[in-house]
PDB file of N, CA and C in Angstrom:
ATOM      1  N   UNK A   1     -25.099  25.137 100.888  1.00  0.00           N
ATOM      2  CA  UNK A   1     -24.363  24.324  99.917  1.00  0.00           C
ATOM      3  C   UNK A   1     -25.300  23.944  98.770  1.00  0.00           C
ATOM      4  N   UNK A   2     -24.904  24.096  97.463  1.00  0.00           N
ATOM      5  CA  UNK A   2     -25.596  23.361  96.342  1.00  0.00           C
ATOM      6  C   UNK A   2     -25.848  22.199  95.958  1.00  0.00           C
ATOM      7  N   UNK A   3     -27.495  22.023  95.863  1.00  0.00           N
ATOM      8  CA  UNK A   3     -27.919  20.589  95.722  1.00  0.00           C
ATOM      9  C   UNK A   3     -27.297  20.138  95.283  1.00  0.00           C
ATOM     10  N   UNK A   4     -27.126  20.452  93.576  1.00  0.00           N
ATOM     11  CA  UNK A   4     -26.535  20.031  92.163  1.00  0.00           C
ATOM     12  C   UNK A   4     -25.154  19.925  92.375  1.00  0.00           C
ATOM     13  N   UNK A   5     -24.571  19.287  91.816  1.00  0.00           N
ATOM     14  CA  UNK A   5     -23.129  18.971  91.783  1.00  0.00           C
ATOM     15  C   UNK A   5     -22.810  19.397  90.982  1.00  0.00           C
ATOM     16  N   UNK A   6     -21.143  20.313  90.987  1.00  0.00           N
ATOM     17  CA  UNK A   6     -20.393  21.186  90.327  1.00  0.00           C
ATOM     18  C   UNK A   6     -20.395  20.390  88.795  1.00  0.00           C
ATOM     19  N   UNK A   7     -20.137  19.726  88.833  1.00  0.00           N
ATOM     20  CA  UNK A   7     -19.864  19.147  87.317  1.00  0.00           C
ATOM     21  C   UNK A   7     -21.021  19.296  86.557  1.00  0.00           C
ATOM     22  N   UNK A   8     -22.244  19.313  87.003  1.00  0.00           N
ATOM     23  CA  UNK A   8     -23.407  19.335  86.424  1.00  0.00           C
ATOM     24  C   UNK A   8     -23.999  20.513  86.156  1.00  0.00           C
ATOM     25  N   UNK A   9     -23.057  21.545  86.962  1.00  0.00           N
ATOM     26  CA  UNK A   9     -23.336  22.948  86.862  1.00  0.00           C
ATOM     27  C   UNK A   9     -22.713  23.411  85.529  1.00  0.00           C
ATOM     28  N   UNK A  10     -21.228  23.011  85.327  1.00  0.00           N
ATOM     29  CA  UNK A  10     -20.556  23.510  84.348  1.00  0.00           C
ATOM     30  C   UNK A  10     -21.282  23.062  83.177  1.00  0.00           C
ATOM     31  N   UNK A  11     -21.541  21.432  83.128  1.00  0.00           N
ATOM     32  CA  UNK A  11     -22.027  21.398  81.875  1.00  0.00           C
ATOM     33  C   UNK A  11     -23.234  21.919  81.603  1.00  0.00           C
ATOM     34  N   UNK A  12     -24.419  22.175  82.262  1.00  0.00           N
ATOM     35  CA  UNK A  12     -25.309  22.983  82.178  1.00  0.00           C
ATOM     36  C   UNK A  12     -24.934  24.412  81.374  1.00  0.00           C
ATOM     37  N   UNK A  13     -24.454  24.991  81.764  1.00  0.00           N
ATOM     38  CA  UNK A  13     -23.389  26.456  81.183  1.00  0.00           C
ATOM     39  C   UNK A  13     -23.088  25.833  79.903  1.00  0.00           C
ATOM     40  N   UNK A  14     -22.013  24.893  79.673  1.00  0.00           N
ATOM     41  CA  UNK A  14     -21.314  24.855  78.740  1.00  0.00           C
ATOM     42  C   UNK A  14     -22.591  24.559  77.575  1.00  0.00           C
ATOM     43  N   UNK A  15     -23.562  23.502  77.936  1.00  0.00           N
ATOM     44  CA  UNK A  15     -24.494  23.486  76.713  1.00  0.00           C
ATOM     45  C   UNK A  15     -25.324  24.773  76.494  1.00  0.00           C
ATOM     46  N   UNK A  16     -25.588  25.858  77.340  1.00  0.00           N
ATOM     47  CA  UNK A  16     -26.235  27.017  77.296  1.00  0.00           C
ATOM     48  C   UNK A  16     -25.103  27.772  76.239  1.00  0.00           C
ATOM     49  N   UNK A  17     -24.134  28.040  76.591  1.00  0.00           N
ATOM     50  CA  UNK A  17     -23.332  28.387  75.124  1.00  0.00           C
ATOM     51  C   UNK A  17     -23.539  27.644  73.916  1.00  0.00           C
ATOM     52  N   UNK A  18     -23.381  26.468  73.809  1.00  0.00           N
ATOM     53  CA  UNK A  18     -23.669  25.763  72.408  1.00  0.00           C
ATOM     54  C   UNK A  18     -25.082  26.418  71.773  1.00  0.00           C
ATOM     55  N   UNK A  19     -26.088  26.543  73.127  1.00  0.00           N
ATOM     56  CA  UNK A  19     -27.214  26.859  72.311  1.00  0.00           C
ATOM     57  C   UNK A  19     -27.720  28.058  72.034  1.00  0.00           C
ATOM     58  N   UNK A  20     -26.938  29.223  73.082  1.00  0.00           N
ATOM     59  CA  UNK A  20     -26.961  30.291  72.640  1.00  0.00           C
ATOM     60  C   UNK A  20     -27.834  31.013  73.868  1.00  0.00           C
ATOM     61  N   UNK A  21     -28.133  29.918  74.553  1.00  0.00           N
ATOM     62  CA  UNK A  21     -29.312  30.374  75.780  1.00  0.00           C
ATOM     63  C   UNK A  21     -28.509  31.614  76.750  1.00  0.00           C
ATOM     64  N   UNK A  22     -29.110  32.767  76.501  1.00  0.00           N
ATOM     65  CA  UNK A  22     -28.515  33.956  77.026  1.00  0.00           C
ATOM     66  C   UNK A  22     -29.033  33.931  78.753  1.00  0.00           C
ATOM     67  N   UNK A  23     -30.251  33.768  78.879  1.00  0.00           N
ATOM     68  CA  UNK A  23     -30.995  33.731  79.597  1.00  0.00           C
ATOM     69  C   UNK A  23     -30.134  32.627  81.082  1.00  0.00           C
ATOM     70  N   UNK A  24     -29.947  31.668  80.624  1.00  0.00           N
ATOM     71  CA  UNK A  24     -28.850  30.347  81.518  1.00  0.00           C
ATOM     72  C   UNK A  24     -27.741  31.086  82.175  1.00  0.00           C
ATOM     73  N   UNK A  25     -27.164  31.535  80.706  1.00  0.00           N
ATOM     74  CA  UNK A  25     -25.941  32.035  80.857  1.00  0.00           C
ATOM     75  C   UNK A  25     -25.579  32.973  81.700  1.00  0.00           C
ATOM     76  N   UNK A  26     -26.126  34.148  81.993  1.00  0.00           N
ATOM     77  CA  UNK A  26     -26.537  34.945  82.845  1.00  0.00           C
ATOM     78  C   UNK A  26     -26.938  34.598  84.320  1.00  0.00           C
ATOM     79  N   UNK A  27     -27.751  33.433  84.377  1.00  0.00           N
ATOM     80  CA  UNK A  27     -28.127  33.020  85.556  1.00  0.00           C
ATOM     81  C   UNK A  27     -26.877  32.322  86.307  1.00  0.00           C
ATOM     82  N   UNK A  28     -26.531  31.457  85.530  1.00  0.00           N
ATOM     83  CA  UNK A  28     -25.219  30.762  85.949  1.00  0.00           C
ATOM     84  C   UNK A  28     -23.729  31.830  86.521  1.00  0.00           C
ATOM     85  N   UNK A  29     -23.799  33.066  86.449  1.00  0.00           N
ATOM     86  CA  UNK A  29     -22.483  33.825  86.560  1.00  0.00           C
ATOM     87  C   UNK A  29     -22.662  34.811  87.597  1.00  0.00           C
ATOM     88  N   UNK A  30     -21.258  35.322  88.058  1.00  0.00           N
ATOM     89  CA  UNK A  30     -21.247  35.938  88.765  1.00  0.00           C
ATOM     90  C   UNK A  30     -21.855  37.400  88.286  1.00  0.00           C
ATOM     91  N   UNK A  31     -22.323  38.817  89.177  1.00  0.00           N
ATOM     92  CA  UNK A  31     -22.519  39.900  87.979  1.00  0.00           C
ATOM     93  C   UNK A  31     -20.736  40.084  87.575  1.00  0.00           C
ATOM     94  N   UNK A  32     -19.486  39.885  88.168  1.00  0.00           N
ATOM     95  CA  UNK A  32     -18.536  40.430  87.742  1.00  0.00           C
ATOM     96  C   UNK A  32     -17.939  39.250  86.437  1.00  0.00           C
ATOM     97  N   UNK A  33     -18.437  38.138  86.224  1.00  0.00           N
ATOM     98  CA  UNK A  33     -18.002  37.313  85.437  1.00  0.00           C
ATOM     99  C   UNK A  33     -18.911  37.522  84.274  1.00  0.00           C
ATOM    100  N   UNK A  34     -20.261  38.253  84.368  1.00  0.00           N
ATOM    101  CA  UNK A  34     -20.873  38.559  83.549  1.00  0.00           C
ATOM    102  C   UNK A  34     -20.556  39.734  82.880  1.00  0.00           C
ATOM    103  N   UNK A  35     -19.986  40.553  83.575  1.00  0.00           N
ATOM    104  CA  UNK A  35     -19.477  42.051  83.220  1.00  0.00           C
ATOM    105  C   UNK A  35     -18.645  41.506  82.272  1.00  0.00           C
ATOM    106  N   UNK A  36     -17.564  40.838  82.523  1.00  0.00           N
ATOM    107  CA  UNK A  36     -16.145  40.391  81.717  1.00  0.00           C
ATOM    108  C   UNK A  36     -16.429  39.404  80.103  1.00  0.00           C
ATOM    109  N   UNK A  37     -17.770  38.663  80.368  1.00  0.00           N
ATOM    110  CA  UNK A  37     -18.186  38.214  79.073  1.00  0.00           C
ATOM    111  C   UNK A  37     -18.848  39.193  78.115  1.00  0.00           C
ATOM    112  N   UNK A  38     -19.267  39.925  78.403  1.00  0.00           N
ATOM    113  CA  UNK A  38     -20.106  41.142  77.938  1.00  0.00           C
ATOM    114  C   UNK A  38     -18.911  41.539  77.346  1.00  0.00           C
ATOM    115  N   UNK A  39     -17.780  42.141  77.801  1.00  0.00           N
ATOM    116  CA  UNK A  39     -16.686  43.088  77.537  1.00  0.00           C
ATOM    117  C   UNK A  39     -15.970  42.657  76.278  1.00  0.00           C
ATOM    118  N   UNK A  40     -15.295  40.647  76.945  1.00  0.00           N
ATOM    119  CA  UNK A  40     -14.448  39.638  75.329  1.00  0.00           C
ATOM    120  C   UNK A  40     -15.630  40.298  74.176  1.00  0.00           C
ATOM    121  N   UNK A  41     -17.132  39.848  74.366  1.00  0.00           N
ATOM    122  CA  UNK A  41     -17.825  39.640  73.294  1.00  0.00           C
ATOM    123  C   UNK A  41     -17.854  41.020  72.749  1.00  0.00           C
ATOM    124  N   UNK A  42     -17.298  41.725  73.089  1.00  0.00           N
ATOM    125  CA  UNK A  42     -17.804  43.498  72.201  1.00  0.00           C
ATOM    126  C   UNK A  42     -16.413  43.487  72.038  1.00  0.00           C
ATOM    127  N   UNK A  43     -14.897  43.059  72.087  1.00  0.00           N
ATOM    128  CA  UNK A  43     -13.648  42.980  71.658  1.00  0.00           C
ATOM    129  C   UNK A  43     -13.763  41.679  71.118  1.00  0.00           C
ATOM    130  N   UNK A  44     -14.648  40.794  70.591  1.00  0.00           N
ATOM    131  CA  UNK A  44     -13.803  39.714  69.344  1.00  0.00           C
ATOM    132  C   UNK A  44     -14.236  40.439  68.212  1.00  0.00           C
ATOM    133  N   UNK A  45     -13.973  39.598  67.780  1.00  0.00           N
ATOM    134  CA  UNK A  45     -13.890  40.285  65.617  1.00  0.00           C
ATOM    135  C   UNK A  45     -15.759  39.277  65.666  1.00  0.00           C
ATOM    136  N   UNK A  46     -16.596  40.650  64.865  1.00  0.00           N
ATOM    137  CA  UNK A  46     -17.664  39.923  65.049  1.00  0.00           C
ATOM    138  C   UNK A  46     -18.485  40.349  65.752  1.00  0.00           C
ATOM    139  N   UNK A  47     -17.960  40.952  66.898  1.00  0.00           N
ATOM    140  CA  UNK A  47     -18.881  41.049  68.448  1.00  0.00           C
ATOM    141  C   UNK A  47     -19.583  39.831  69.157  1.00  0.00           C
ATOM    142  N   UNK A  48     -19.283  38.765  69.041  1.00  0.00           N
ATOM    143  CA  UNK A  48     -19.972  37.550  69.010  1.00  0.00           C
ATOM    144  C   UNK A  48     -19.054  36.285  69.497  1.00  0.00           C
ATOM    145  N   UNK A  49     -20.148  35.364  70.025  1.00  0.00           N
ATOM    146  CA  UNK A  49     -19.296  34.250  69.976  1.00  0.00           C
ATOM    147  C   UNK A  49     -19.591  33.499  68.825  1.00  0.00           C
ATOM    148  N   UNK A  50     -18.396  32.566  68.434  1.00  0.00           N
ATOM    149  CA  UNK A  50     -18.316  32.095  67.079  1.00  0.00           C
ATOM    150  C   UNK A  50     -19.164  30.960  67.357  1.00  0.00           C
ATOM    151  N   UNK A  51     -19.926  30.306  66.290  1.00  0.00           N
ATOM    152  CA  UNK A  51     -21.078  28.810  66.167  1.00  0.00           C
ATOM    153  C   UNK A  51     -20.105  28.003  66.775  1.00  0.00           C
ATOM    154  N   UNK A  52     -20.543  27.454  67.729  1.00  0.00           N
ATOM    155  CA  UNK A  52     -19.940  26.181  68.300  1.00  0.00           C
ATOM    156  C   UNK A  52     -20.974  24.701  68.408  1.00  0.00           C
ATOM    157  N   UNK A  53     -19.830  23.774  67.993  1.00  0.00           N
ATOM    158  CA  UNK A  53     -20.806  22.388  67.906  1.00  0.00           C
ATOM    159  C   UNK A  53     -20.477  21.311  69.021  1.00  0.00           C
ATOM    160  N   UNK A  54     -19.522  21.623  70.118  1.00  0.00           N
ATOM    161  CA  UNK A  54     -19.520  21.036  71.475  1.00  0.00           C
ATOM    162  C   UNK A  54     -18.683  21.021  71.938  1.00  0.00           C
ATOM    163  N   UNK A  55     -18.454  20.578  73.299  1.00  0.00           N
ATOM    164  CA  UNK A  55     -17.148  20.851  74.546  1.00  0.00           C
ATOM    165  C   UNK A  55     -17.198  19.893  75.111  1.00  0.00           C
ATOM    166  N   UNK A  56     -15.267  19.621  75.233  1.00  0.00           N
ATOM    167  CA  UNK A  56     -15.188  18.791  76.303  1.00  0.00           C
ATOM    168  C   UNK A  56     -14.350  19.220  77.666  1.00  0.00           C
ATOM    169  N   UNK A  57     -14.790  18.948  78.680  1.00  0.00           N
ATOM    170  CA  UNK A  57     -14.377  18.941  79.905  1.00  0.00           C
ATOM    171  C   UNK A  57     -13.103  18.572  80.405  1.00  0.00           C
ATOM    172  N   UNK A  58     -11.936  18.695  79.760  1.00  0.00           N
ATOM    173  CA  UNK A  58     -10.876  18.275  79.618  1.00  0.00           C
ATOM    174  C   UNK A  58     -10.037  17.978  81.387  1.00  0.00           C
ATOM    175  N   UNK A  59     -10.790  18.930  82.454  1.00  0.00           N
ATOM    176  CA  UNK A  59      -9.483  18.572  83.581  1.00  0.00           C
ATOM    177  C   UNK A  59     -10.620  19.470  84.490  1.00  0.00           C
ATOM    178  N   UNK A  60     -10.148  19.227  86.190  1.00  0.00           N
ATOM    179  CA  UNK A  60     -10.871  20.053  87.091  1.00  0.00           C
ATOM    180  C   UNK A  60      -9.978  19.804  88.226  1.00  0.00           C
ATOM    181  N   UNK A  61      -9.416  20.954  89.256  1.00  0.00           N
ATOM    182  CA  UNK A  61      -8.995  21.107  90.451  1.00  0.00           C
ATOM    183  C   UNK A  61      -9.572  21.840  90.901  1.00  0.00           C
ATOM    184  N   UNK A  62      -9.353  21.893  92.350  1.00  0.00           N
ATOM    185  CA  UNK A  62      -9.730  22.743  93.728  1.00  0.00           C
ATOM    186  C   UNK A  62      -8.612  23.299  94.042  1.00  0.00           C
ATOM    187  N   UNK A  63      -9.445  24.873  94.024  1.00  0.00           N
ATOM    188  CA  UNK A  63      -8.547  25.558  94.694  1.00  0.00           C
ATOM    189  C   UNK A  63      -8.782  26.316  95.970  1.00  0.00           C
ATOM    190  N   UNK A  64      -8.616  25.731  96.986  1.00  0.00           N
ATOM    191  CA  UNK A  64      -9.536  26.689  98.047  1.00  0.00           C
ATOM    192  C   UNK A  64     -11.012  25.914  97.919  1.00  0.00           C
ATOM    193  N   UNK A  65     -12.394  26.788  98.589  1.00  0.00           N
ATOM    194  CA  UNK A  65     -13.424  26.846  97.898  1.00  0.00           C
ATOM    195  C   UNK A  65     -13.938  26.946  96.400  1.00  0.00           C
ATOM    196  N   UNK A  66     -12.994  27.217  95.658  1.00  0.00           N
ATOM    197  CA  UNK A  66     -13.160  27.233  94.092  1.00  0.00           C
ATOM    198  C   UNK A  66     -12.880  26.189  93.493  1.00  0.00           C
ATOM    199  N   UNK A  67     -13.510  25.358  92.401  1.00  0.00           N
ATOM    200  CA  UNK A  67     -13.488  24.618  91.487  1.00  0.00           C
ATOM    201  C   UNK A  67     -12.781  25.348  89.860  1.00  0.00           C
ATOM    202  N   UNK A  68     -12.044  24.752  89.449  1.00  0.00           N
ATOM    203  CA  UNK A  68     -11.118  25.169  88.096  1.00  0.00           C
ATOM    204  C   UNK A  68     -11.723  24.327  87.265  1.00  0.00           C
ATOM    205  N   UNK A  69     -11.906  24.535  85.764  1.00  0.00           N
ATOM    206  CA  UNK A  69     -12.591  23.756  84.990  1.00  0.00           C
ATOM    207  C   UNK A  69     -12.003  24.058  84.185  1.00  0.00           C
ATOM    208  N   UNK A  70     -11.200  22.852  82.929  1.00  0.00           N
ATOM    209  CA  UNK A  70     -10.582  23.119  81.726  1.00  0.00           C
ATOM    210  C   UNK A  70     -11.602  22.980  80.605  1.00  0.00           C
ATOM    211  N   UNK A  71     -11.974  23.861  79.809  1.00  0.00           N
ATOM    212  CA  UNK A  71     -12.949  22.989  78.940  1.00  0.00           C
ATOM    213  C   UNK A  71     -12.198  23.726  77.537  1.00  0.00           C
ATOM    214  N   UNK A  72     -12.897  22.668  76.759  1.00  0.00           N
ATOM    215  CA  UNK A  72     -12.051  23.196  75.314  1.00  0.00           C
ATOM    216  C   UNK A  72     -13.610  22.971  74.416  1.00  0.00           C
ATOM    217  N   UNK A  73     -13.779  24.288  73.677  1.00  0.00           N
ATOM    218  CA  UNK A  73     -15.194  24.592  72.851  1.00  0.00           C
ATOM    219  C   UNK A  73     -14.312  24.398  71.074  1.00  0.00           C
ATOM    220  N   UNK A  74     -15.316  23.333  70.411  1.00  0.00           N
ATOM    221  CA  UNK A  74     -15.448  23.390  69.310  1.00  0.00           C
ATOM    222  C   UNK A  74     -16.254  23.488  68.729  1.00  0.00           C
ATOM    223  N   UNK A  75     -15.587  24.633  67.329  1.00  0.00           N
ATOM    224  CA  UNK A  75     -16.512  25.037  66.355  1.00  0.00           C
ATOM    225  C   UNK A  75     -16.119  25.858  65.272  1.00  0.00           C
ATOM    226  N   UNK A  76     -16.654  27.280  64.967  1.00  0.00           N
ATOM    227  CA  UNK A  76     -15.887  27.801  63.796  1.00  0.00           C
ATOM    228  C   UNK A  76     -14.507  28.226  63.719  1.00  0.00           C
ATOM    229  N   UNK A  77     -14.474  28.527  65.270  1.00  0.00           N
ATOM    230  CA  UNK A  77     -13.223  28.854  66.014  1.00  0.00           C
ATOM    231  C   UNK A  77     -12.753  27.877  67.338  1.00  0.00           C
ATOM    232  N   UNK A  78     -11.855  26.921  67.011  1.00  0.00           N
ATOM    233  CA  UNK A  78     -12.098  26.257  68.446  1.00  0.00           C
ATOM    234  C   UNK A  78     -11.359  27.561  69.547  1.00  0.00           C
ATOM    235  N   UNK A  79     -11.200  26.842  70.880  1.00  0.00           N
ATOM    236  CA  UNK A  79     -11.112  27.531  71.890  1.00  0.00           C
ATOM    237  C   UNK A  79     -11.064  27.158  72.755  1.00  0.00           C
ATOM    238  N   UNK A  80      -9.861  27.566  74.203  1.00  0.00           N
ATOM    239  CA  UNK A  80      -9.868  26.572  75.610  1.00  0.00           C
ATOM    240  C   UNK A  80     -10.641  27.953  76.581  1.00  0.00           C
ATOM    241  N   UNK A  81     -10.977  27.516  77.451  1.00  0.00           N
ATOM    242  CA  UNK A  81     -11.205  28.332  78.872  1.00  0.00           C
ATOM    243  C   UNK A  81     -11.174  27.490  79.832  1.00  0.00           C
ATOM    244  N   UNK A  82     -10.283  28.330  80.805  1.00  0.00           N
ATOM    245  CA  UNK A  82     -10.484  27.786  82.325  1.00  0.00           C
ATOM    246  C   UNK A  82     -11.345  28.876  83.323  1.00  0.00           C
ATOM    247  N   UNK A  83     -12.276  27.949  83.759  1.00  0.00           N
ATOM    248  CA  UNK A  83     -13.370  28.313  84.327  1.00  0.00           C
ATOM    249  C   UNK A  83     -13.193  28.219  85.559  1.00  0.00           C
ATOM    250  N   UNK A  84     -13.950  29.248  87.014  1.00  0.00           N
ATOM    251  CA  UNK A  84     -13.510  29.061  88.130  1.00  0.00           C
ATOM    252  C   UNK A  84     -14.909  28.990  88.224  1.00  0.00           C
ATOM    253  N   UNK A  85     -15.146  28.333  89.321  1.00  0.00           N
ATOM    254  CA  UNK A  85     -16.461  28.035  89.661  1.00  0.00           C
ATOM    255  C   UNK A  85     -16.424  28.085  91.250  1.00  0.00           C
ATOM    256  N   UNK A  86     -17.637  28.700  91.889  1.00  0.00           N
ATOM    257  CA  UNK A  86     -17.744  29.407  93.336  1.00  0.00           C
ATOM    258  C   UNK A  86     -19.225  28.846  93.502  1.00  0.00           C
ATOM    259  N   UNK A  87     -19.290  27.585  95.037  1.00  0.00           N
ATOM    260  CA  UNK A  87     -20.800  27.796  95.306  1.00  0.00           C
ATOM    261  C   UNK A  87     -21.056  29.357  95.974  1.00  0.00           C
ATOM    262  N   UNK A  88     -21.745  30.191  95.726  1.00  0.00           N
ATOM    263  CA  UNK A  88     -22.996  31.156  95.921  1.00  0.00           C
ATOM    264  C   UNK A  88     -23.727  30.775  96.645  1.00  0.00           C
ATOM    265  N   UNK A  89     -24.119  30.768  97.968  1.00  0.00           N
ATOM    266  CA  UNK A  89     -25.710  30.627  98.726  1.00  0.00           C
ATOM    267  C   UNK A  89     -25.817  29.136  98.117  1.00  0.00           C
ATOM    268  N   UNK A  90     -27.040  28.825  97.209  1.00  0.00           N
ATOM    269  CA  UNK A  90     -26.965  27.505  97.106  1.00  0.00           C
ATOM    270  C   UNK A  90     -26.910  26.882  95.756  1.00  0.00           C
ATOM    271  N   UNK A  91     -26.357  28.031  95.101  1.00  0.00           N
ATOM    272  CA  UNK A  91     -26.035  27.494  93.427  1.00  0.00           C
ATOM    273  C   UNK A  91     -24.356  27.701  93.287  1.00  0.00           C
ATOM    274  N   UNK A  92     -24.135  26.836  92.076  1.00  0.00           N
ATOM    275  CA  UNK A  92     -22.882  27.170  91.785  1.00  0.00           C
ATOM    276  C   UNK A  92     -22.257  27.903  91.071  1.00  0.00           C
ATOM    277  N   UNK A  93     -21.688  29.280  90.819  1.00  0.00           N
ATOM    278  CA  UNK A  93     -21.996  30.230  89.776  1.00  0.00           C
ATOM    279  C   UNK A  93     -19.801  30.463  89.141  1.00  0.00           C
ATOM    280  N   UNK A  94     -20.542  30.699  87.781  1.00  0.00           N
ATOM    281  CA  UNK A  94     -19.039  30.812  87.211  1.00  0.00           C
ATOM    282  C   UNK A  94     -18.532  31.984  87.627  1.00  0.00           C
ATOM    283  N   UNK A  95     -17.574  31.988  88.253  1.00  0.00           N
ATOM    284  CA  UNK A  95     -16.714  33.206  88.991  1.00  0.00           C
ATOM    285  C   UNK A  95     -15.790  34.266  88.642  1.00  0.00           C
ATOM    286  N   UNK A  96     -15.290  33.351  87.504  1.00  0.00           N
ATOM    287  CA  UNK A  96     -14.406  33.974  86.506  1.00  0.00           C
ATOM    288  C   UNK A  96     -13.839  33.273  85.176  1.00  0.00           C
ATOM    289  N   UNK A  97     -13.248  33.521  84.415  1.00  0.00           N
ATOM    290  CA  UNK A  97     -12.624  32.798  82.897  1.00  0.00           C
ATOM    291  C   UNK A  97     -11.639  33.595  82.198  1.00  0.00           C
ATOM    292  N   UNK A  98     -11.248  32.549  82.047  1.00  0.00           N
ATOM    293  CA  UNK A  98      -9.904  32.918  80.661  1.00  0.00           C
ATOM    294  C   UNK A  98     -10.278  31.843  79.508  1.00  0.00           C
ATOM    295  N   UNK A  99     -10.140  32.970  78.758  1.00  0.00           N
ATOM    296  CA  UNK A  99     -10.055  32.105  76.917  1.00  0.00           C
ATOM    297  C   UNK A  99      -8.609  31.807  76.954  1.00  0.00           C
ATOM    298  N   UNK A 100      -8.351  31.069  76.065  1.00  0.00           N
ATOM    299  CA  UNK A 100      -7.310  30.793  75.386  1.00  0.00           C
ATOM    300  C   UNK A 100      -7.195  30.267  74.052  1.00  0.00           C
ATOM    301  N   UNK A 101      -6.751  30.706  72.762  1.00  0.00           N
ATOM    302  CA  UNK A 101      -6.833  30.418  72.098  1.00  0.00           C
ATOM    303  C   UNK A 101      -6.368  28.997  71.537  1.00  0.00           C
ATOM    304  N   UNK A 102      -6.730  27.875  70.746  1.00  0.00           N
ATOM    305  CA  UNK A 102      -6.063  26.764  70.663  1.00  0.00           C
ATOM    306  C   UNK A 102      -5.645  26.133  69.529  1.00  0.00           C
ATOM    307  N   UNK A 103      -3.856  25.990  69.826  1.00  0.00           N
ATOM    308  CA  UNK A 103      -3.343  25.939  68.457  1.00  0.00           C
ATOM    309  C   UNK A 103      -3.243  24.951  67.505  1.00  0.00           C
ATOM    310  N   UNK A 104      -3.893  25.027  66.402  1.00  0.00           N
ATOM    311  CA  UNK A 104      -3.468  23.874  65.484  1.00  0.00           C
ATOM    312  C   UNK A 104      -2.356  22.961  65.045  1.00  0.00           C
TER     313      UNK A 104
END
């Protein structure tokens, strides 16, 4: 079981996006959740994720062993994702995601 507590995991992640830390980001994911970010980022306009200036944590359920995480990213483009989150051995690693775009 993971020392760190899930919530502290996500936001860890979520500020590694703000800052661009590839290195986090990577560590934090599954390889198949990593495969799937790799994939959005070579299909957005750009190839890239857009400058973002912060996130909030909007909602979280259990599903099973999995943790759901609503978070909503602002910045040049805002943006929602729900995040699944899986303890791993003894970290907590992002499992999977959906973007969603968010409407004005």
């Amino acid at each position: 079981m993971p020392q760190m507590r899930v919530e502290d995991a996500v936001r860890r992640n979520c500020e590694a996006l703000l800052q661009q830390n590839v290195a986090q980001l990577m560590y934090d994911m599954t390889p198949q959740a990593a495969m799937k970010m790799m994939q959005v980022q070579a299909e957005s306009p750009g190839g890239g994720t857009p400058a973002l200036y912060g996130f909030d944590i909007s909602g979280m359920t259990q599903e099973g062993d999995d943790y759901l995480f609503d978070v909503l990213f602002s910045g040049e483009q805002d943006f929602s994702v729900k995040a699944r989150w899986r303890a791993i051995g003894d970290e907590w690693k992002l499992a999977d995601f959906d973007i969603y775009p968010v409407e004005a």
